[in-house]
C-alpha atoms as a PDB file:
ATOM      1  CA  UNK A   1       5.171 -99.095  88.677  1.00  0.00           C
ATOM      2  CA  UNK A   2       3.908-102.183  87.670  1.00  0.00           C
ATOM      3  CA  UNK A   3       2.809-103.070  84.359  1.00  0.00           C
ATOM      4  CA  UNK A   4      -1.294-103.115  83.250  1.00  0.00           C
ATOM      5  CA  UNK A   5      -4.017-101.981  80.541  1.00  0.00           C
ATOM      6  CA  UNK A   6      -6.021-101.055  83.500  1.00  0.00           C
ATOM      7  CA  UNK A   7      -7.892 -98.208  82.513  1.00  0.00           C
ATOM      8  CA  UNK A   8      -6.412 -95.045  84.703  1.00  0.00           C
ATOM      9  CA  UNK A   9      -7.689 -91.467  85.745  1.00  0.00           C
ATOM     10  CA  UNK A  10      -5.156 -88.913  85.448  1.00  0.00           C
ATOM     11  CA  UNK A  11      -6.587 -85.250  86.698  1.00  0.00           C
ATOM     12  CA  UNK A  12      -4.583 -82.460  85.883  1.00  0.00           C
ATOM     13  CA  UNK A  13      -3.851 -80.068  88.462  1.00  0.00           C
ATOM     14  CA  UNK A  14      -3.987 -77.476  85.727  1.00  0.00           C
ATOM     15  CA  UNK A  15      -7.753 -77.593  86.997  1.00  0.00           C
ATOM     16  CA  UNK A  16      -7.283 -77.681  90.816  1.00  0.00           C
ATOM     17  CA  UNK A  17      -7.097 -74.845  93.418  1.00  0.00           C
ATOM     18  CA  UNK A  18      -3.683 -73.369  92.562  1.00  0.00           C
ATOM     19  CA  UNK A  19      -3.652 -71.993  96.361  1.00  0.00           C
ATOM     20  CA  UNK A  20      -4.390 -75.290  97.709  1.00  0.00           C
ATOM     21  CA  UNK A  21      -2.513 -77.880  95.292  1.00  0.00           C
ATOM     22  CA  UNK A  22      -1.439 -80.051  98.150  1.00  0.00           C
ATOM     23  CA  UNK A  23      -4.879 -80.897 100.097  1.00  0.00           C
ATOM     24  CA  UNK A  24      -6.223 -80.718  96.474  1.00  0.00           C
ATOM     25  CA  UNK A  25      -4.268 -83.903  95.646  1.00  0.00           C
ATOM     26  CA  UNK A  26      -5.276 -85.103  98.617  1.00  0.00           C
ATOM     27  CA  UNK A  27      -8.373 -85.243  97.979  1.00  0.00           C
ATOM     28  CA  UNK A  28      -8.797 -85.837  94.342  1.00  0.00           C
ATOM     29  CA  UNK A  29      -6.131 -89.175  95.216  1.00  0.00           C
ATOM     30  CA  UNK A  30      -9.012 -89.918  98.441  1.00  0.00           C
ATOM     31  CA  UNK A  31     -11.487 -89.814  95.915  1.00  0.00           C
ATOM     32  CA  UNK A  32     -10.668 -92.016  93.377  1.00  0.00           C
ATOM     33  CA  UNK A  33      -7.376 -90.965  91.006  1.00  0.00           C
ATOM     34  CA  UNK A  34      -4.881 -93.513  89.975  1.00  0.00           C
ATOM     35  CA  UNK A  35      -2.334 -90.829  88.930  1.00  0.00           C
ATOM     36  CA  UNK A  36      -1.593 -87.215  89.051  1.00  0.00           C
ATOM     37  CA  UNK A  37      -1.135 -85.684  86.300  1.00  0.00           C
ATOM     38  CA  UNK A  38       0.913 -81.882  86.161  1.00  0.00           C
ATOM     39  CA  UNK A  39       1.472 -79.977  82.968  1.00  0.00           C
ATOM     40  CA  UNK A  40       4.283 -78.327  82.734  1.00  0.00           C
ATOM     41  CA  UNK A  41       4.482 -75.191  79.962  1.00  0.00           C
ATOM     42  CA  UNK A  42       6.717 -72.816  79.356  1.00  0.00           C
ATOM     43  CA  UNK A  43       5.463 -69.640  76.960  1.00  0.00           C
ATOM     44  CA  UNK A  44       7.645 -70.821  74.130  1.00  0.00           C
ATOM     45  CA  UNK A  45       6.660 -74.159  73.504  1.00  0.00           C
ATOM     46  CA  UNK A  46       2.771 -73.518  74.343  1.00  0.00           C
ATOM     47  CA  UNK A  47       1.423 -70.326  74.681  1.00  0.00           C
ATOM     48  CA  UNK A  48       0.835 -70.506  78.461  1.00  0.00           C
ATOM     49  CA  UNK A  49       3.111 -70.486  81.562  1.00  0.00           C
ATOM     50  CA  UNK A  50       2.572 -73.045  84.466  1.00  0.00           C
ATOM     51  CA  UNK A  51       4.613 -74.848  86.697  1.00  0.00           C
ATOM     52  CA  UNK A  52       8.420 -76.052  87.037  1.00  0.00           C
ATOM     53  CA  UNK A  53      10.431 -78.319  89.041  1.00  0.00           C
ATOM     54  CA  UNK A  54      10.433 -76.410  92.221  1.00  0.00           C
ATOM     55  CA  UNK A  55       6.513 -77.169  92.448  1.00  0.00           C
ATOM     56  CA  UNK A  56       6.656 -80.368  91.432  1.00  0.00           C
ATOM     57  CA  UNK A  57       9.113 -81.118  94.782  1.00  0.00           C
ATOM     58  CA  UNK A  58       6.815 -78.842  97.026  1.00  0.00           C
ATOM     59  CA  UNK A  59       4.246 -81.139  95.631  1.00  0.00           C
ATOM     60  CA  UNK A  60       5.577 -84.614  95.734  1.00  0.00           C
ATOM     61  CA  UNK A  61       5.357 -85.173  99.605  1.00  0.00           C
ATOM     62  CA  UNK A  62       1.411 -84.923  98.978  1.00  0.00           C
ATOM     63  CA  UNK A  63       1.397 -87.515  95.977  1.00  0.00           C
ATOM     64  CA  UNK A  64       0.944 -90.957  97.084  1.00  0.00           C
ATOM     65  CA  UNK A  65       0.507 -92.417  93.384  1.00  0.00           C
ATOM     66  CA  UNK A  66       1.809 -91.763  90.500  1.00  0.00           C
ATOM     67  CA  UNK A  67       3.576 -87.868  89.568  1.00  0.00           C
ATOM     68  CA  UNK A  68       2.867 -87.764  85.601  1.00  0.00           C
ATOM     69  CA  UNK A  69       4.771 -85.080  84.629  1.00  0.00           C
ATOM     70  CA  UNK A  70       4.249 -83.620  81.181  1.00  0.00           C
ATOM     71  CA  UNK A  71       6.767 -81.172  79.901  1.00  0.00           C
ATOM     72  CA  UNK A  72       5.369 -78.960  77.026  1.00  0.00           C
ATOM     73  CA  UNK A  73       8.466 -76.900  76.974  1.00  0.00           C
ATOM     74  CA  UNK A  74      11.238 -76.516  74.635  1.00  0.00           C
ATOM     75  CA  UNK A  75      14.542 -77.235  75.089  1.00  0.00           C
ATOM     76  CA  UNK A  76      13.758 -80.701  77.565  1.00  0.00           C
ATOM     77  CA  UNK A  77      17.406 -81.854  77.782  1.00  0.00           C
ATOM     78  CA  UNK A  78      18.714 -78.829  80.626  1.00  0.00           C
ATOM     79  CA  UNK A  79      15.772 -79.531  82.643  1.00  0.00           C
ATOM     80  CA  UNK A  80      15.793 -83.370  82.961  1.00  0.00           C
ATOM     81  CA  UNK A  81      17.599 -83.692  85.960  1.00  0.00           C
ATOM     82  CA  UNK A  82      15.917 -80.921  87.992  1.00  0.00           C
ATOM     83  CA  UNK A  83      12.400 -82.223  87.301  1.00  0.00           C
ATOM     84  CA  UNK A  84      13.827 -85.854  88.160  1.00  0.00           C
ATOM     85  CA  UNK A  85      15.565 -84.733  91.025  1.00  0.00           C
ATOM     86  CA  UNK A  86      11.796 -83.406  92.039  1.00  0.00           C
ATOM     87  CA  UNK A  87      10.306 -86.791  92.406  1.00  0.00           C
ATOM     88  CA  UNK A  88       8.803 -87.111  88.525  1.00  0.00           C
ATOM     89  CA  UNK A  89       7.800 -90.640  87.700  1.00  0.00           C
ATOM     90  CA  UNK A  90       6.871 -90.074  84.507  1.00  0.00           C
ATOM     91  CA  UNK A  91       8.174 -87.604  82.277  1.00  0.00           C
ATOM     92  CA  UNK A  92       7.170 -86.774  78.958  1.00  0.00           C
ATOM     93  CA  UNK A  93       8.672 -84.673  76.295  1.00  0.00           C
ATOM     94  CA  UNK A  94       7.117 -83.819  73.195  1.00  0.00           C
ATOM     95  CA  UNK A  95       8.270 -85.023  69.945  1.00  0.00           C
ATOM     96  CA  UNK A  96       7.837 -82.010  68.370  1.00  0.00           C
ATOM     97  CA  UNK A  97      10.023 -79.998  70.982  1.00  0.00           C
ATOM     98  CA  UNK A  98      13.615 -80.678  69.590  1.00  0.00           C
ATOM     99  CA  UNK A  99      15.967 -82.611  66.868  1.00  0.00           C
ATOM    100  CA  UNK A 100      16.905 -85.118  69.205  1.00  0.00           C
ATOM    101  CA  UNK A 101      14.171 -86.903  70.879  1.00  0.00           C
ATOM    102  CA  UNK A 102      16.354 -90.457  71.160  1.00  0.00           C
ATOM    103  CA  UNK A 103      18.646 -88.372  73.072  1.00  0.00           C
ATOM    104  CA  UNK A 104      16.104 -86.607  75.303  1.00  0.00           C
ATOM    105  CA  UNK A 105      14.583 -90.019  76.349  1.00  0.00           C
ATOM    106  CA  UNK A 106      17.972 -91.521  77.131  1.00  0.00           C
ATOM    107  CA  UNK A 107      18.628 -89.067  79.236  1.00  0.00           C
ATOM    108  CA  UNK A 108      15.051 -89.166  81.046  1.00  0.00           C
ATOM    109  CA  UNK A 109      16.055 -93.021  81.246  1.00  0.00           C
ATOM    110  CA  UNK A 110      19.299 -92.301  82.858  1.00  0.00           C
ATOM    111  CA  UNK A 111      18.084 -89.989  85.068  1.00  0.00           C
ATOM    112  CA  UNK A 112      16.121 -92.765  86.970  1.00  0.00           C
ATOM    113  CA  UNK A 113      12.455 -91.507  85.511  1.00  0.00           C
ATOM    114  CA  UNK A 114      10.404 -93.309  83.455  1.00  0.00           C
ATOM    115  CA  UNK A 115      10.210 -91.948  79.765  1.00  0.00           C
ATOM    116  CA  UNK A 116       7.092 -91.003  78.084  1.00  0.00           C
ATOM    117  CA  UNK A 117       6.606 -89.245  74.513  1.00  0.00           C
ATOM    118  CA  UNK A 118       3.926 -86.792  73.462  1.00  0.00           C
ATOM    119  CA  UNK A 119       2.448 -86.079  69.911  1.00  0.00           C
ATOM    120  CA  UNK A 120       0.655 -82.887  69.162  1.00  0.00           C
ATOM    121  CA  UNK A 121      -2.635 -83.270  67.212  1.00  0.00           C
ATOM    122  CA  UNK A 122      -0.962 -82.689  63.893  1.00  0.00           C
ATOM    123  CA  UNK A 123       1.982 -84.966  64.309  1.00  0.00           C
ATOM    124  CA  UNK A 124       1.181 -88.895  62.667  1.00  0.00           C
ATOM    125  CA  UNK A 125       1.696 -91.863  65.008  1.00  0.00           C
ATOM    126  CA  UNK A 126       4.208 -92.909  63.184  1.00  0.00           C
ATOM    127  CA  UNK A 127       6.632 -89.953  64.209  1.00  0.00           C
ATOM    128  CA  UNK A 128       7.333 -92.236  67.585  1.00  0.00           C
ATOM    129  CA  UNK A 129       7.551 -95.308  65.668  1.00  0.00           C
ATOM    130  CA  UNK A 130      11.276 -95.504  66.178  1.00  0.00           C
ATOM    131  CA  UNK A 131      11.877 -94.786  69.650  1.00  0.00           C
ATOM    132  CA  UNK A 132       8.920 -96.727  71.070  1.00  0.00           C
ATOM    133  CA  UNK A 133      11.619 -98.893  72.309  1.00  0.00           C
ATOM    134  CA  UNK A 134      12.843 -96.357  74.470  1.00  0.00           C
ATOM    135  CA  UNK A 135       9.656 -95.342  76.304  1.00  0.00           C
ATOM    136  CA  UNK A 136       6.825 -96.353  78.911  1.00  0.00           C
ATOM    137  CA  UNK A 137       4.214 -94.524  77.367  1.00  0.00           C
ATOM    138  CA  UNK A 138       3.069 -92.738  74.451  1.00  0.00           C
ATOM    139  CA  UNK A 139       0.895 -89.357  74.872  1.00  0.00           C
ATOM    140  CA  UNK A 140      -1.933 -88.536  72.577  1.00  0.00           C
ATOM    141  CA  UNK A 141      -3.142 -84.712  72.386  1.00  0.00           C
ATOM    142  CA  UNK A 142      -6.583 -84.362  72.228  1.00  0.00           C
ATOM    143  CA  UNK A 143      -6.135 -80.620  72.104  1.00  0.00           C
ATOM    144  CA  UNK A 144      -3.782 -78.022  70.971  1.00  0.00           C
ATOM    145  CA  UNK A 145      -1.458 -77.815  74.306  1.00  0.00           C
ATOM    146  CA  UNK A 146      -1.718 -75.120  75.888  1.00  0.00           C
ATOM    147  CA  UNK A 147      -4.727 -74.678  78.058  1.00  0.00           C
ATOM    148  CA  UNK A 148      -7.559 -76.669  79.482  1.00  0.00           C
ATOM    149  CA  UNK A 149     -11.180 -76.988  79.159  1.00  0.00           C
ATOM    150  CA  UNK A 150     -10.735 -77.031  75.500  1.00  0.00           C
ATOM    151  CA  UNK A 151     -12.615 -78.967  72.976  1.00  0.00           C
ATOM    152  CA  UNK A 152     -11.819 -82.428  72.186  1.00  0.00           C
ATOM    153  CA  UNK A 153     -10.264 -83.378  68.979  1.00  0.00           C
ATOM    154  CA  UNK A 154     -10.709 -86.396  67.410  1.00  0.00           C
ATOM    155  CA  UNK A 155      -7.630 -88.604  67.896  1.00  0.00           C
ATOM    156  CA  UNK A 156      -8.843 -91.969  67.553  1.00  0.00           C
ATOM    157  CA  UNK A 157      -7.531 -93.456  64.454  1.00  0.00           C
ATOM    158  CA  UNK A 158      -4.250 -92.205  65.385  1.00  0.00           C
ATOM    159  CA  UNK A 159      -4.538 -94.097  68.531  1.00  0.00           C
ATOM    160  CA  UNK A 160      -5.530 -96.773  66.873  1.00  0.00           C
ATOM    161  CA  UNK A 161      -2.298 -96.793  64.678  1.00  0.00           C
ATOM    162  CA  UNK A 162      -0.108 -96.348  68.104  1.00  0.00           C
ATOM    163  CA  UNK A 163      -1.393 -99.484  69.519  1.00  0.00           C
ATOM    164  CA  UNK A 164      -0.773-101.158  66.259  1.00  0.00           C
ATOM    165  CA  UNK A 165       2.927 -99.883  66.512  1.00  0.00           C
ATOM    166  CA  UNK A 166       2.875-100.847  69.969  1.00  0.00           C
ATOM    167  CA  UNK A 167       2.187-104.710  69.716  1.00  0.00           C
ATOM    168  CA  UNK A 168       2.805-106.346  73.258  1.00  0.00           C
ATOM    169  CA  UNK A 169       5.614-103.855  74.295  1.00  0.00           C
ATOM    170  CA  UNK A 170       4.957-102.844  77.857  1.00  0.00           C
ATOM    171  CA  UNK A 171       3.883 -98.984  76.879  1.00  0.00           C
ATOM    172  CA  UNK A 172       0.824 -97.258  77.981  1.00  0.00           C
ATOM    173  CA  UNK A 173      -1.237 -94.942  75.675  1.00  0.00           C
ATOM    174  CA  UNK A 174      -2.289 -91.578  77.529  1.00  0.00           C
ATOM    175  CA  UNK A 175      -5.274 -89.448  76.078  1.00  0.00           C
ATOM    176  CA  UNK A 176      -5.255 -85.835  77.198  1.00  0.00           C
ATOM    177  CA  UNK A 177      -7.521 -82.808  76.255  1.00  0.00           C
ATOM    178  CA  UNK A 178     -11.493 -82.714  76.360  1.00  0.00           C
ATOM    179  CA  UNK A 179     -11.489 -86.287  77.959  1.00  0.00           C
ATOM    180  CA  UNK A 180     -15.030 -87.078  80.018  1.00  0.00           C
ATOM    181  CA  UNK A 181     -17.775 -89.253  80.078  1.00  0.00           C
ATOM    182  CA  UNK A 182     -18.630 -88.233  76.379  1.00  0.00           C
ATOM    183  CA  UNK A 183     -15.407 -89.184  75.066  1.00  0.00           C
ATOM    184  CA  UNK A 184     -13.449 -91.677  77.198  1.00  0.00           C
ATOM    185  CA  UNK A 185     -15.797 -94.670  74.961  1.00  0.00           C
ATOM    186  CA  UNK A 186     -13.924 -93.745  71.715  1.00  0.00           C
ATOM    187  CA  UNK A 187     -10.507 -93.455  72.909  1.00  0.00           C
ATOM    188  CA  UNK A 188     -10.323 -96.246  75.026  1.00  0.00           C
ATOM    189  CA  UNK A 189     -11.852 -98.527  72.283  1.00  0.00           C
ATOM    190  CA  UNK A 190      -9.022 -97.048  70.361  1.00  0.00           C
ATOM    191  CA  UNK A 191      -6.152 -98.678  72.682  1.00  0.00           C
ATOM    192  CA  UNK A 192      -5.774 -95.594  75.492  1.00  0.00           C
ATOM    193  CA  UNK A 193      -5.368 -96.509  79.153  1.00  0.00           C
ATOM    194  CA  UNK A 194      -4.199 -93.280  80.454  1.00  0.00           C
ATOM    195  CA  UNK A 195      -6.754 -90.730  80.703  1.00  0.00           C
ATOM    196  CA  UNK A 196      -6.250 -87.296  81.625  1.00  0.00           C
ATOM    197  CA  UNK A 197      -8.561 -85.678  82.925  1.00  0.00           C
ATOM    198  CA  UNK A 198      -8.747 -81.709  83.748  1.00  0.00           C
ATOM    199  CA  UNK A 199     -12.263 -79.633  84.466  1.00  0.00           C
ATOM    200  CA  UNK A 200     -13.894 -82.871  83.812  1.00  0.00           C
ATOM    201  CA  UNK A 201     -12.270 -84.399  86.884  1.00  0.00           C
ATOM    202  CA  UNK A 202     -12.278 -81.249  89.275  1.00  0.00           C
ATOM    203  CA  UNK A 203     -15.395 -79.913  87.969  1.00  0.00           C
ATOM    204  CA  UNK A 204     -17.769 -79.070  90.714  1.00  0.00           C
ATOM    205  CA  UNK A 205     -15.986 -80.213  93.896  1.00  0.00           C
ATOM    206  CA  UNK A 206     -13.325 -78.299  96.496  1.00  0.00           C
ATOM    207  CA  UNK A 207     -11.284 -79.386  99.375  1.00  0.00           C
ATOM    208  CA  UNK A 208     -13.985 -79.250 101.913  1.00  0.00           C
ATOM    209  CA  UNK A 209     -16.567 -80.916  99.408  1.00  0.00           C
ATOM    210  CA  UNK A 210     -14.566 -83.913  97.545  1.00  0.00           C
ATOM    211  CA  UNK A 211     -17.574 -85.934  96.872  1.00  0.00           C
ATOM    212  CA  UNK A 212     -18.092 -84.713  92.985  1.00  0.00           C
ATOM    213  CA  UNK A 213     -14.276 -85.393  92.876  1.00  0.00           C
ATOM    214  CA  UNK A 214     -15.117 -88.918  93.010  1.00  0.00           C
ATOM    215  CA  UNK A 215     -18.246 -88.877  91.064  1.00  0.00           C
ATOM    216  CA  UNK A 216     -16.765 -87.333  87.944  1.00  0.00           C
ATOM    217  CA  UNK A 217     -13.987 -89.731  88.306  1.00  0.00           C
ATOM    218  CA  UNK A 218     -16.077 -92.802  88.777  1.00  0.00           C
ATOM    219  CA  UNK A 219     -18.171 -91.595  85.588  1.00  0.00           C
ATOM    220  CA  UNK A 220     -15.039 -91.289  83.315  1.00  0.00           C
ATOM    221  CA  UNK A 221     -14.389 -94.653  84.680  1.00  0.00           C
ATOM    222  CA  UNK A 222     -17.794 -96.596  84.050  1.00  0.00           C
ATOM    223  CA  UNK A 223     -18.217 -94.603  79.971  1.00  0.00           C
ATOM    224  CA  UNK A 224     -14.790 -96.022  79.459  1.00  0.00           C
ATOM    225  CA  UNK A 225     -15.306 -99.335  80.714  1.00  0.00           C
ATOM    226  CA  UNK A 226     -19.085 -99.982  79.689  1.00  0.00           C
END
């Protein structure tokens, strides 16, 4: 993965068919997607139960980009290697989710998988400010993890203090929860490049018709490029 600000559209497959995930990547990659992006909760961390590693390697074969894997689950550490060993490219842990997050990113490190770090809406900017030496990108919660299609929360000053932290290290800043047309401006003005993107990427398209696939993504594009 080569280095850019470039901005990117990450959908979540939180809001794709779950019966059809692999044509559903498919097709949201066909029609315009830069990464995918897969949340990953657990019922302890987040109040919500998803996916694990073993769909994440059913899923990889299907992923021609980029497998953003974003683990809202606490402990991280026992589960590293098994969500590496499932073709991650990205994984992110929250900084919230244990004592030892130098540790935890190490270890993503050494397993061969890009580290990212994750900040709940409550948490300041400058809880990563030590360890953004150890990762490729910082995530932003826009929400309360959880569950999608929620309302956007206003994130941008603390983006704005990230990319201050940041300087001219290589790290990407990811934006995700209630990110569309609306709100991709603000954030991206902010310093985000990442952009995830749930019901406001799948909203209104299906396997056999893509086309508003592309058009949502192409509109989160344009609002948060104009």
């Amino acid at each position: 993965m080569t280095f850019d600000r470039s901005i990117k559209i990450a959908p979540s497959i939180l809001s794709a068919d779950f019966a059809d995930f692999g044509r559903e990547i498919q097709a949201v990659e066909a029609q315009g997607a830069d990464w995918i992006h897969v949340d990953v909760m657990d019922g302890h961390f987040v109040p919500n139960i998803t996916f694990g590693p073993q769909l994440c390697r059913a899923i990889r074969p299907h992923i021609k980009t980029l497998m953003d894997v974003h683990l809202m689950i606490a402990p991280v550490d026992p589960y590293i290697e098994a969500f590496a060993d499932a073709g991650a490219d990205i994984l992110t842990a929250h900084v919230e989710a244990g004592p030892h997050i130098h540790r935890t990113l190490q270890a993503i490190r050494a397993a061969g998988v890009r580290p990212g770090v994750a900040l709940n809406p409550g948490t300041p900017a400058d809880a990563v400010a030590n360890v953004l030496d150890l990762v490729d990108l910082v995530c932003v919660m826009t929400v309360n993890p959880g569950f999608g299609g929620q309302s956007f929360l206003d994130m941008t000053a603390k983006i704005a203090r990230l990319r201050e932290l940041i300087g001219d290290r290589p790290v990407h800043i990811e934006v995700d929860g209630g990110v569309d047309p609306r709100t991709a401006p603000a954030v991206v003005a902010a310093g985000a490049d990442v952009l995830v993107a749930g019901s406001a990427a799948f909203r209104g398209g299906s396997v056999a018709d893509p086309a508003p696939y592309g058009a949502n993504i192409a509109a989160i594009r344009a609002a948060a490029q104009a």
